[in-house]
PDB file of N, CA and C in Angstrom:
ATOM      1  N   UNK A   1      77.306  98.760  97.938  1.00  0.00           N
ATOM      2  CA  UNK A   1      77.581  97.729  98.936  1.00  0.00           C
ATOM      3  C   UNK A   1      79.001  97.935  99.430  1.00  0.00           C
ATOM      4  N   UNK A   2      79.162  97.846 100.451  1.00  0.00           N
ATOM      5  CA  UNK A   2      80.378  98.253 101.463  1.00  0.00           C
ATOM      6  C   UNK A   2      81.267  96.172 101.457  1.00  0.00           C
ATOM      7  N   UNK A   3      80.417  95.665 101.742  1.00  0.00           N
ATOM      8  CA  UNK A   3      80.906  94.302 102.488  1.00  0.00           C
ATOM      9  C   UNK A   3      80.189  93.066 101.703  1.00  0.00           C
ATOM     10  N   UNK A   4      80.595  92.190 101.375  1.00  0.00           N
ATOM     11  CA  UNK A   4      80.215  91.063 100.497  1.00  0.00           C
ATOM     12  C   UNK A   4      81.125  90.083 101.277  1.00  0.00           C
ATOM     13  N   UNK A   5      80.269  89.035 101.796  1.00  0.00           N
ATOM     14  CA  UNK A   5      81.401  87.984 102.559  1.00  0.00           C
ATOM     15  C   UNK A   5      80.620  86.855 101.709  1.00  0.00           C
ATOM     16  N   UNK A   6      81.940  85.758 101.449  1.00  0.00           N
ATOM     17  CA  UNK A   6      81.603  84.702 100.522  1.00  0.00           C
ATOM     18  C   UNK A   6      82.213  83.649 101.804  1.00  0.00           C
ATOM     19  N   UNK A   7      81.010  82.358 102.197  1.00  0.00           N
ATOM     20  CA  UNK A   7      81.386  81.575 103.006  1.00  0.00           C
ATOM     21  C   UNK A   7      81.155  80.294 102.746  1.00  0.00           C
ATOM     22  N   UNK A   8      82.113  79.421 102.236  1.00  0.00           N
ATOM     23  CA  UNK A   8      82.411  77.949 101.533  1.00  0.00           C
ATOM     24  C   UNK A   8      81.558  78.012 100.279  1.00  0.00           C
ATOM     25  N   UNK A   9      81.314  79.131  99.435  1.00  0.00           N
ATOM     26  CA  UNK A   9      80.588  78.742  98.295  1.00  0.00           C
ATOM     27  C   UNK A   9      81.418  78.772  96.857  1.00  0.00           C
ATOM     28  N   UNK A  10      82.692  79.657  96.553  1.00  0.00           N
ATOM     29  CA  UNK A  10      83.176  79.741  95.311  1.00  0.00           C
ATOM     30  C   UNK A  10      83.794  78.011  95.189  1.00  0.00           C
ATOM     31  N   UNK A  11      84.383  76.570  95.947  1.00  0.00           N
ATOM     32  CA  UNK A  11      84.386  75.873  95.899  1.00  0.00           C
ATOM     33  C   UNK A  11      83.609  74.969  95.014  1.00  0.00           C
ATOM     34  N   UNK A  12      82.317  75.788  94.816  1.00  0.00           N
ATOM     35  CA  UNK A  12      81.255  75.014  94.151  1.00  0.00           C
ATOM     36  C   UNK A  12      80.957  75.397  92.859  1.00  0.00           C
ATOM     37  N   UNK A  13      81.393  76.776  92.375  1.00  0.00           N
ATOM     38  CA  UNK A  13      80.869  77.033  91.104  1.00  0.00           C
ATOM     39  C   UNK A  13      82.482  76.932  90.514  1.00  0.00           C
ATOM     40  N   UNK A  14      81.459  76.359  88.994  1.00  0.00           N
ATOM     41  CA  UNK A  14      83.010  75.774  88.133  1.00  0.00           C
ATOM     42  C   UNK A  14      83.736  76.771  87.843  1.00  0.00           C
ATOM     43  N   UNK A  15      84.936  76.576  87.362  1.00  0.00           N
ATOM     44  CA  UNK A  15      86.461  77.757  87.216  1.00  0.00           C
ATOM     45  C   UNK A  15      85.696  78.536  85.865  1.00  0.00           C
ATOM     46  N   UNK A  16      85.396  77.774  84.962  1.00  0.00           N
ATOM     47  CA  UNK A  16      85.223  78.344  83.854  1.00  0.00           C
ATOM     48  C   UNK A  16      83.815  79.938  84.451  1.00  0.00           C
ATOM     49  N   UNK A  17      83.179  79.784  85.103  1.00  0.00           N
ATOM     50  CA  UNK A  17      82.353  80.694  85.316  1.00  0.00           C
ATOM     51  C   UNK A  17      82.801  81.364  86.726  1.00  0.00           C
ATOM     52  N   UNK A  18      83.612  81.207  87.460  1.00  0.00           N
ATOM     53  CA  UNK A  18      83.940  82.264  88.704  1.00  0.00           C
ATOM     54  C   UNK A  18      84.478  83.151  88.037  1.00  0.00           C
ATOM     55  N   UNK A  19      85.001  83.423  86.972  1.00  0.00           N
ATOM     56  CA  UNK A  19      85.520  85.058  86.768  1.00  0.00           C
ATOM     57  C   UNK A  19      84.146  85.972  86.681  1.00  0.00           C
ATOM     58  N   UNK A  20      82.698  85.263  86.355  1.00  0.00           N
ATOM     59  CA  UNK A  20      81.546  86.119  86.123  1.00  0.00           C
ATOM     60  C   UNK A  20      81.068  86.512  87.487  1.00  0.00           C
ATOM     61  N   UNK A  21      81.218  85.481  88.180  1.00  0.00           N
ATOM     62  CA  UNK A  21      80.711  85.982  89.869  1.00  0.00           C
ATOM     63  C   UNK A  21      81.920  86.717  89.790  1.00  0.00           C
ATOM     64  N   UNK A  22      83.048  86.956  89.854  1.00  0.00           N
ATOM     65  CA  UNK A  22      83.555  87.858  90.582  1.00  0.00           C
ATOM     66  C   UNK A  22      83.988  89.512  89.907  1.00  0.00           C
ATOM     67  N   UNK A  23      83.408  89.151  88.416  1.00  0.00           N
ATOM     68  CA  UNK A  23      83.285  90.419  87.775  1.00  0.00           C
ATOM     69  C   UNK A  23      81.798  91.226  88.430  1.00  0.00           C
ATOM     70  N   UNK A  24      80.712  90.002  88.569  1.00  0.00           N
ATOM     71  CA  UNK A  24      79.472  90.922  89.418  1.00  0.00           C
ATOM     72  C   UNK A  24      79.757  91.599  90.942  1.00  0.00           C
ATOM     73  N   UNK A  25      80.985  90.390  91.558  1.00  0.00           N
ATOM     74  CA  UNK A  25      81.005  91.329  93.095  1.00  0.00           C
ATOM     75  C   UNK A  25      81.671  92.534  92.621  1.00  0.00           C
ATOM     76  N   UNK A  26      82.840  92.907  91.785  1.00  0.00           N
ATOM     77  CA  UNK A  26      83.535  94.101  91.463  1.00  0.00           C
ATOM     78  C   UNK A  26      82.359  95.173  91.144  1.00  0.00           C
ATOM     79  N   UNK A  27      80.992  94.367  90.207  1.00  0.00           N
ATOM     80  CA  UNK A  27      80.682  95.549  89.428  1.00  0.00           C
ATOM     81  C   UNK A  27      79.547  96.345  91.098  1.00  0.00           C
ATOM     82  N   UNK A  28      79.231  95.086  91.814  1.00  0.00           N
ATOM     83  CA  UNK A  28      78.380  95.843  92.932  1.00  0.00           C
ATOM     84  C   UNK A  28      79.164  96.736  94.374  1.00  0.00           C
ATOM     85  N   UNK A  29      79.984  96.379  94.421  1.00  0.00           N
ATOM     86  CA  UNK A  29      80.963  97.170  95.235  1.00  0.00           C
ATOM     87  C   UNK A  29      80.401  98.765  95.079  1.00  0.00           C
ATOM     88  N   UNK A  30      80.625  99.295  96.035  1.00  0.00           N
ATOM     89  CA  UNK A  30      80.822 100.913  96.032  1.00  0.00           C
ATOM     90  C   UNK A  30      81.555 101.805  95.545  1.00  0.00           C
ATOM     91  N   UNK A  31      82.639 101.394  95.983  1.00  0.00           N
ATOM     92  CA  UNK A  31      84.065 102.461  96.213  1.00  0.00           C
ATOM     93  C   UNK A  31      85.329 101.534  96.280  1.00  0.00           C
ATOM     94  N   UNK A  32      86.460 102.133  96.198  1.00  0.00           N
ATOM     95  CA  UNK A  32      87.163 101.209  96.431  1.00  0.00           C
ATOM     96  C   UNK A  32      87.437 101.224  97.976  1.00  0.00           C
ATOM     97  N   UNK A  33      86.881 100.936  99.103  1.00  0.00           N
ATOM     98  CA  UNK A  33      87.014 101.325 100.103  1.00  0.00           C
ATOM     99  C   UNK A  33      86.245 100.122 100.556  1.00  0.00           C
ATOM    100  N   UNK A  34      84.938  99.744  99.357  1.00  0.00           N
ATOM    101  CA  UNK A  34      84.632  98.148 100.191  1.00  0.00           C
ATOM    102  C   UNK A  34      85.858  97.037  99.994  1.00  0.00           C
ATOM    103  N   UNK A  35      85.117  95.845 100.380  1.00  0.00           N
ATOM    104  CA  UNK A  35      86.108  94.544 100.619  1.00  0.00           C
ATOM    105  C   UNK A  35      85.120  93.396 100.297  1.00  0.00           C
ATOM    106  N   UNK A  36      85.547  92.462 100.048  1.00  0.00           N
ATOM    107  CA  UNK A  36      85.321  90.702 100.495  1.00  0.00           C
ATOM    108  C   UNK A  36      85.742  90.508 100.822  1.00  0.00           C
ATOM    109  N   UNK A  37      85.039  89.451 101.952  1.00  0.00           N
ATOM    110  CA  UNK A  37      86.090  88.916 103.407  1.00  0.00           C
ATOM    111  C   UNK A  37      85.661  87.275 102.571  1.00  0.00           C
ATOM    112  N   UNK A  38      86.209  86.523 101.971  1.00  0.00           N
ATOM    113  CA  UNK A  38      86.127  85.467 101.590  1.00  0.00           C
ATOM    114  C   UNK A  38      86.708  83.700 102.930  1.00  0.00           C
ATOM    115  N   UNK A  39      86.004  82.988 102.665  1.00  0.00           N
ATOM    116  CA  UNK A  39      86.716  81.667 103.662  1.00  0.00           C
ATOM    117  C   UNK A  39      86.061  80.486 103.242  1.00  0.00           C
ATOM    118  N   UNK A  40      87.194  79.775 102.331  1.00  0.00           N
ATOM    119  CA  UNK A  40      86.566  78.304 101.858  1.00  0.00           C
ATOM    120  C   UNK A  40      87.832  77.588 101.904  1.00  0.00           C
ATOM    121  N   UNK A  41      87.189  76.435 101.713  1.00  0.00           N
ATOM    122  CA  UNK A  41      88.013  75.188 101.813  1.00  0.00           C
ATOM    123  C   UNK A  41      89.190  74.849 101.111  1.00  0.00           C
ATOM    124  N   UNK A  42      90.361  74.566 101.357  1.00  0.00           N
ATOM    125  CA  UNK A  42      91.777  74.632 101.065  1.00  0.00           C
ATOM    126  C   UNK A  42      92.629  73.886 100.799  1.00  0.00           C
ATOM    127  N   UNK A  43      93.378  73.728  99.995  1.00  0.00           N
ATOM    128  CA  UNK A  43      94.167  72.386  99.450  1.00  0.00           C
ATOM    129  C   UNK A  43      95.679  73.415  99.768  1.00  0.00           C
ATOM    130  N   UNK A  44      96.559  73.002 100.794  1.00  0.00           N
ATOM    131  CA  UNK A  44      97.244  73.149 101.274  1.00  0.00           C
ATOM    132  C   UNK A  44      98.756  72.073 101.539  1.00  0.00           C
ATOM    133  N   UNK A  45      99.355  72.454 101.393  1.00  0.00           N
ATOM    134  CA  UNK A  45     100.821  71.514 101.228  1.00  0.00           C
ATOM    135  C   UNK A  45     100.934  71.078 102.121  1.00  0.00           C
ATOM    136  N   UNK A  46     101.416  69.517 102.423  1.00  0.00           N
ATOM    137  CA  UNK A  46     101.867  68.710 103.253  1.00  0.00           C
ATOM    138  C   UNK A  46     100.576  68.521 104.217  1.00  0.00           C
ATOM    139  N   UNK A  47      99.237  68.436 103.474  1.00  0.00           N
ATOM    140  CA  UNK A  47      98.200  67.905 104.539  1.00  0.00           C
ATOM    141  C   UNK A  47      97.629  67.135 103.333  1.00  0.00           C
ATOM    142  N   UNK A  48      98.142  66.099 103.094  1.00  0.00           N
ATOM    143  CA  UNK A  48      97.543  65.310 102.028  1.00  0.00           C
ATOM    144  C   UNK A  48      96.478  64.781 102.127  1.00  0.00           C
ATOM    145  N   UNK A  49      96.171  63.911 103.715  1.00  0.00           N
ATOM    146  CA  UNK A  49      95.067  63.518 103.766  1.00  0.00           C
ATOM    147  C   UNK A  49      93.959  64.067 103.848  1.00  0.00           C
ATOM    148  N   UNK A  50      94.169  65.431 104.115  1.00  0.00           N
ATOM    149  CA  UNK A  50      92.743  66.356 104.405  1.00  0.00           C
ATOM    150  C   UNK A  50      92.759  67.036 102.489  1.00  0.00           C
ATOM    151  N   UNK A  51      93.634  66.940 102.317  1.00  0.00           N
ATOM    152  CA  UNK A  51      93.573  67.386 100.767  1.00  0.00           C
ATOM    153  C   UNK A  51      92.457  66.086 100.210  1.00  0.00           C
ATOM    154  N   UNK A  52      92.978  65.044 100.506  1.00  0.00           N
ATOM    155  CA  UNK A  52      92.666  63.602  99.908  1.00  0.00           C
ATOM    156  C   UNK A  52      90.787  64.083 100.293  1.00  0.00           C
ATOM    157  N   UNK A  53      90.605  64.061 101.910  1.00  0.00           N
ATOM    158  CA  UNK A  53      89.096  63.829 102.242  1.00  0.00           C
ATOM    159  C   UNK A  53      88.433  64.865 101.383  1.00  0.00           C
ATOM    160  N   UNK A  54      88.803  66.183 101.387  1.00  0.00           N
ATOM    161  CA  UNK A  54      87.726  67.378 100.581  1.00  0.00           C
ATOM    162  C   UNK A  54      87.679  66.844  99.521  1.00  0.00           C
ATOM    163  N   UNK A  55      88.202  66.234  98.688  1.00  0.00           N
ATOM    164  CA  UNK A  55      88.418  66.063  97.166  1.00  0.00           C
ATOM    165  C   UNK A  55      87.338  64.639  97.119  1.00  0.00           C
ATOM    166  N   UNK A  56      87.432  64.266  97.839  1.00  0.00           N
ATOM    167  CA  UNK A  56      86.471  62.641  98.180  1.00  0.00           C
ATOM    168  C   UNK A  56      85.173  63.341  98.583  1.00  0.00           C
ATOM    169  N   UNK A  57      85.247  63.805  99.064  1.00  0.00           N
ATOM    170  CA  UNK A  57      83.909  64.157 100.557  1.00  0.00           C
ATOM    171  C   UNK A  57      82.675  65.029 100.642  1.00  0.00           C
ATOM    172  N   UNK A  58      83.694  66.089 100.276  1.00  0.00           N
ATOM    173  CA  UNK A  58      83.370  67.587  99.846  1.00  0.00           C
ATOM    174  C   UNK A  58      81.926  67.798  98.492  1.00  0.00           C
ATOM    175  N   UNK A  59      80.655  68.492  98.893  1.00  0.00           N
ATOM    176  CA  UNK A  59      80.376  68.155  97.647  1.00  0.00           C
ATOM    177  C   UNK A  59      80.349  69.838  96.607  1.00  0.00           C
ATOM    178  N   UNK A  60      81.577  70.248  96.949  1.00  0.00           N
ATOM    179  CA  UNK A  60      82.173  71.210  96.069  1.00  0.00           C
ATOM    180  C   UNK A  60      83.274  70.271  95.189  1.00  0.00           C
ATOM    181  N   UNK A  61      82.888  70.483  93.965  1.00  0.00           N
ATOM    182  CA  UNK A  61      84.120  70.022  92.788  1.00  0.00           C
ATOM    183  C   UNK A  61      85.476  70.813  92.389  1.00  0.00           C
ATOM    184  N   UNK A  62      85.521  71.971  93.146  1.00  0.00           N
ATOM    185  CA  UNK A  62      86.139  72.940  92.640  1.00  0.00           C
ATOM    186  C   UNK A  62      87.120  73.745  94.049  1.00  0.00           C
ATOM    187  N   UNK A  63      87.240  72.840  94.846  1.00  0.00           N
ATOM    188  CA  UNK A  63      88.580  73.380  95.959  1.00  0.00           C
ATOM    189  C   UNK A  63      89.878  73.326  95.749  1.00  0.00           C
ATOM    190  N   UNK A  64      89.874  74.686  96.279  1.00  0.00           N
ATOM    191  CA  UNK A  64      91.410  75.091  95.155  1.00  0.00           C
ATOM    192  C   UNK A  64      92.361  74.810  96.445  1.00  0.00           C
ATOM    193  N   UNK A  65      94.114  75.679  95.833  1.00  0.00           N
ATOM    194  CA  UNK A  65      94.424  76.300  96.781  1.00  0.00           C
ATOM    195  C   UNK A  65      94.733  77.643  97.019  1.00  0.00           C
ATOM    196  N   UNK A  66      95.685  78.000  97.894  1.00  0.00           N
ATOM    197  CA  UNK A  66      95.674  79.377  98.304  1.00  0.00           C
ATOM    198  C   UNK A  66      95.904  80.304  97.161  1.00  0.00           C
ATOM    199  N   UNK A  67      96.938  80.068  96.025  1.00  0.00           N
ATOM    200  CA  UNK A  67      97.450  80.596  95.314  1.00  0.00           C
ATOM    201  C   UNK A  67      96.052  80.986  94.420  1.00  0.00           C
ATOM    202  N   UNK A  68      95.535  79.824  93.759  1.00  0.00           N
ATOM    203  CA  UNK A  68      94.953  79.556  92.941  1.00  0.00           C
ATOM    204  C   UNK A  68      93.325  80.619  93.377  1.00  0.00           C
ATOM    205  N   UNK A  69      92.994  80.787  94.339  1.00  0.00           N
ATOM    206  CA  UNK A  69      91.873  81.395  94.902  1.00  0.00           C
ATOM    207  C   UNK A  69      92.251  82.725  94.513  1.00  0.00           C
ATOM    208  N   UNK A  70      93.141  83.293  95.465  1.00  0.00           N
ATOM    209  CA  UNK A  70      93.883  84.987  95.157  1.00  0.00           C
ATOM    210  C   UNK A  70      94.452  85.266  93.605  1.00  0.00           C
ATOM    211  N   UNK A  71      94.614  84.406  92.969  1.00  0.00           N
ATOM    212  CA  UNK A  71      95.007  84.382  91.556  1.00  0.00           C
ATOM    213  C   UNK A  71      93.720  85.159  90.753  1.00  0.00           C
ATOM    214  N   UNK A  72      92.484  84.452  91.431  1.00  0.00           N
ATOM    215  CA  UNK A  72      91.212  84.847  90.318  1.00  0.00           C
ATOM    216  C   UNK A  72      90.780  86.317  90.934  1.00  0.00           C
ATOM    217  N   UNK A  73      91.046  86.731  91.719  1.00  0.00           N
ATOM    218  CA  UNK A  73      90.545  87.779  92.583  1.00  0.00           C
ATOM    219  C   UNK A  73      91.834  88.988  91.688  1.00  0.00           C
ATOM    220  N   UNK A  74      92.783  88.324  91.964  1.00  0.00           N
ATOM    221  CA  UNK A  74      93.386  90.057  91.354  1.00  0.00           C
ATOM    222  C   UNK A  74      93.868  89.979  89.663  1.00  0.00           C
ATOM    223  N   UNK A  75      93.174  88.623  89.199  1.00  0.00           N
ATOM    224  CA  UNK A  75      93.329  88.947  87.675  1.00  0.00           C
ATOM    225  C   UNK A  75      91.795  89.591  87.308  1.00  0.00           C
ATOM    226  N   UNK A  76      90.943  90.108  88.305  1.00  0.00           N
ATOM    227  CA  UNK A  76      90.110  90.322  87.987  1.00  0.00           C
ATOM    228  C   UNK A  76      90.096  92.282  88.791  1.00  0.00           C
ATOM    229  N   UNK A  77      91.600  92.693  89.067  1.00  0.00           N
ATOM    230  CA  UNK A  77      91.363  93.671  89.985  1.00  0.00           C
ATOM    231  C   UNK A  77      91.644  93.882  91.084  1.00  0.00           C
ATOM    232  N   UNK A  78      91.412  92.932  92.014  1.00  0.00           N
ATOM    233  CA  UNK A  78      91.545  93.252  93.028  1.00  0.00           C
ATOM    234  C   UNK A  78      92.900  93.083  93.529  1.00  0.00           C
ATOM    235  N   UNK A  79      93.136  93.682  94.832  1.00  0.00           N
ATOM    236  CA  UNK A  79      94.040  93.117  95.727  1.00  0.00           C
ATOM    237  C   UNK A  79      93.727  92.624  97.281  1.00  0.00           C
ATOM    238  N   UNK A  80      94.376  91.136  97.162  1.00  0.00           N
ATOM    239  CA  UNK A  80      94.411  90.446  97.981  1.00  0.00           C
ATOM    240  C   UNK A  80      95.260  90.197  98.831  1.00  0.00           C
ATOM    241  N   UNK A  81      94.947  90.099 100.075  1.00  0.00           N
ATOM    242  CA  UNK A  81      95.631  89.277 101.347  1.00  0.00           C
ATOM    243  C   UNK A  81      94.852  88.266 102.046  1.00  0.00           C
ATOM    244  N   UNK A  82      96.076  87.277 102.127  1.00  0.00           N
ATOM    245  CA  UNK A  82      95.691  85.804 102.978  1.00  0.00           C
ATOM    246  C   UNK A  82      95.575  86.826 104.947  1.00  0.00           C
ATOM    247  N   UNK A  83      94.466  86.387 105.070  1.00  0.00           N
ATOM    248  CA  UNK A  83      94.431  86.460 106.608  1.00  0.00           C
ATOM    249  C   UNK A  83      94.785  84.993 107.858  1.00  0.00           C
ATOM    250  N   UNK A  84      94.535  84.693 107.236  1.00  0.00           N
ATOM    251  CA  UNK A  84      94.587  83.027 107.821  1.00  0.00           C
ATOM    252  C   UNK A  84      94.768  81.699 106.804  1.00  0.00           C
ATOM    253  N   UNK A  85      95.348  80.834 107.305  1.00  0.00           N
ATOM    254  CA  UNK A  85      94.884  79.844 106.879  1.00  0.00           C
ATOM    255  C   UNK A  85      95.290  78.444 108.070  1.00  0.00           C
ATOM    256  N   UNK A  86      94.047  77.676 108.271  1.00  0.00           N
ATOM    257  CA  UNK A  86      94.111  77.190 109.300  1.00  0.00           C
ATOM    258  C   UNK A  86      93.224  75.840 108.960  1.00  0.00           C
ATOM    259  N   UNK A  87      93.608  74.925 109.816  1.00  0.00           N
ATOM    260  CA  UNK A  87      92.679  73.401 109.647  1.00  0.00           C
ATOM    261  C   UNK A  87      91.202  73.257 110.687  1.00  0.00           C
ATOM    262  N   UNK A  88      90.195  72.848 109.976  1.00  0.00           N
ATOM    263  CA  UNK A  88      89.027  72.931 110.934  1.00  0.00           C
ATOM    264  C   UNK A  88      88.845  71.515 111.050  1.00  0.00           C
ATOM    265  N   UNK A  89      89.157  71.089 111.932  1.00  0.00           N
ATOM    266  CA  UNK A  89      88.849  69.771 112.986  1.00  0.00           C
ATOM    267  C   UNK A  89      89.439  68.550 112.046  1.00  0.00           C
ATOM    268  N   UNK A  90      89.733  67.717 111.680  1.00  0.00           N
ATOM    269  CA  UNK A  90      90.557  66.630 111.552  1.00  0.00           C
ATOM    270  C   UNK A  90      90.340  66.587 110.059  1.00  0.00           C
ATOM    271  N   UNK A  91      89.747  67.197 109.275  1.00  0.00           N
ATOM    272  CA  UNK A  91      89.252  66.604 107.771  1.00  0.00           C
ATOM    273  C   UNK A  91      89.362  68.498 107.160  1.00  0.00           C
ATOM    274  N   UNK A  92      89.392  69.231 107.368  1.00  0.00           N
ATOM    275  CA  UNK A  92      89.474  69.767 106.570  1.00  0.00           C
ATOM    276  C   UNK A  92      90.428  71.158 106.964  1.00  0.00           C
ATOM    277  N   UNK A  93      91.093  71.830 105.816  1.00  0.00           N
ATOM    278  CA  UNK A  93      91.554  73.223 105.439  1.00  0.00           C
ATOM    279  C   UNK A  93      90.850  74.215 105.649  1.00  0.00           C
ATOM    280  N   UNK A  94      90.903  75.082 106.214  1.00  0.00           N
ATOM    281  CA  UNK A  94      90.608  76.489 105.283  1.00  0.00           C
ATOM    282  C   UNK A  94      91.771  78.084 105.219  1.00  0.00           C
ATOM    283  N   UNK A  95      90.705  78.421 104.472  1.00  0.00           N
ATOM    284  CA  UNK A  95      91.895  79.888 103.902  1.00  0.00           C
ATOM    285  C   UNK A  95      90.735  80.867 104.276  1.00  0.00           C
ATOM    286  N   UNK A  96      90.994  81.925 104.915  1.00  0.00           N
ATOM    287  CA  UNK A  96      91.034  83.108 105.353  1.00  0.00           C
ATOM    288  C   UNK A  96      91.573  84.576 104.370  1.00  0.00           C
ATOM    289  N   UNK A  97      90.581  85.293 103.300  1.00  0.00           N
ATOM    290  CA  UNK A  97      91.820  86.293 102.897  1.00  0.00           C
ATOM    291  C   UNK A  97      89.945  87.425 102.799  1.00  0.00           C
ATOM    292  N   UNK A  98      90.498  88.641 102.336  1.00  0.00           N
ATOM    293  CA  UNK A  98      90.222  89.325 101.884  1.00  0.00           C
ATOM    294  C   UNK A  98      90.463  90.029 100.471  1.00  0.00           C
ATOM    295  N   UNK A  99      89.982  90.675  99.736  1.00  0.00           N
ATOM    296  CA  UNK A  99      89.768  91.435  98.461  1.00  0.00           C
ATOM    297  C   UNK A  99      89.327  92.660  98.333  1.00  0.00           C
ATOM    298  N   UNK A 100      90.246  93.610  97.968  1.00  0.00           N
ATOM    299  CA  UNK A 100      89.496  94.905  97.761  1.00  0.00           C
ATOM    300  C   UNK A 100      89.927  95.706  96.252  1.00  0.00           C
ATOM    301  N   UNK A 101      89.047  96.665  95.686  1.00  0.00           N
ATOM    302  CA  UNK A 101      89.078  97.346  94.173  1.00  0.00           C
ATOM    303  C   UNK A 101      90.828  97.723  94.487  1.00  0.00           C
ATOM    304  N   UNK A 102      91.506  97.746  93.520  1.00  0.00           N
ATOM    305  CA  UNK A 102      92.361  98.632  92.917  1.00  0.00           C
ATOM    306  C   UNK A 102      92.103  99.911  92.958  1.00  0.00           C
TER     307      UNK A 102
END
């Protein structure tokens, strides 16, 4: 597999088990030449209230933030870059990055 895009779902599976999803995307990858283009929901500084609504609203238990997302990705290998991170319409965050093998 060349391309694995993850879209608003790691939000939802608990911390204690995302290192297993993301030891399976490493183990299905190709080469180090594929990527994940990852984009979920974001707990971001100085937007409290949209921090406040996902955490209320959201029915993911598990929205991180930026740090905390790219944290699990390259203790698991990879290297990451933030591509974006941007607000979608009055209530919510998101983060924009990619992941690729070491």
């Amino acid at each position: 597999i060349d391309l694995i895009m993850i879209i608003a779902v790691l939000h939802h599976i608990p911390l204690n088990k995302l290192e297993l999803y993301i030891e399976e995307f490493r183990r299905i990858l190709r080469d180090k030449n594929s990527e994940i283009i990852i984009l979920e929901p974001c707990l971001l500084n100085r937007k409290c209230f949209k921090n406040w609504f996902m955490k209320q609203f959201d029915k993911g238990n598990y929205i991180q933030n930026e740090q905390s997302y790219l944290t699990h990705f390259n203790k698991a290998g990879f290297q990451t870059k933030t591509i974006s991170s941007f607000p979608k319409g009055f209530f919510y965050n998101e983060l924009l990055f990619k992941a690729h093998l070491n």
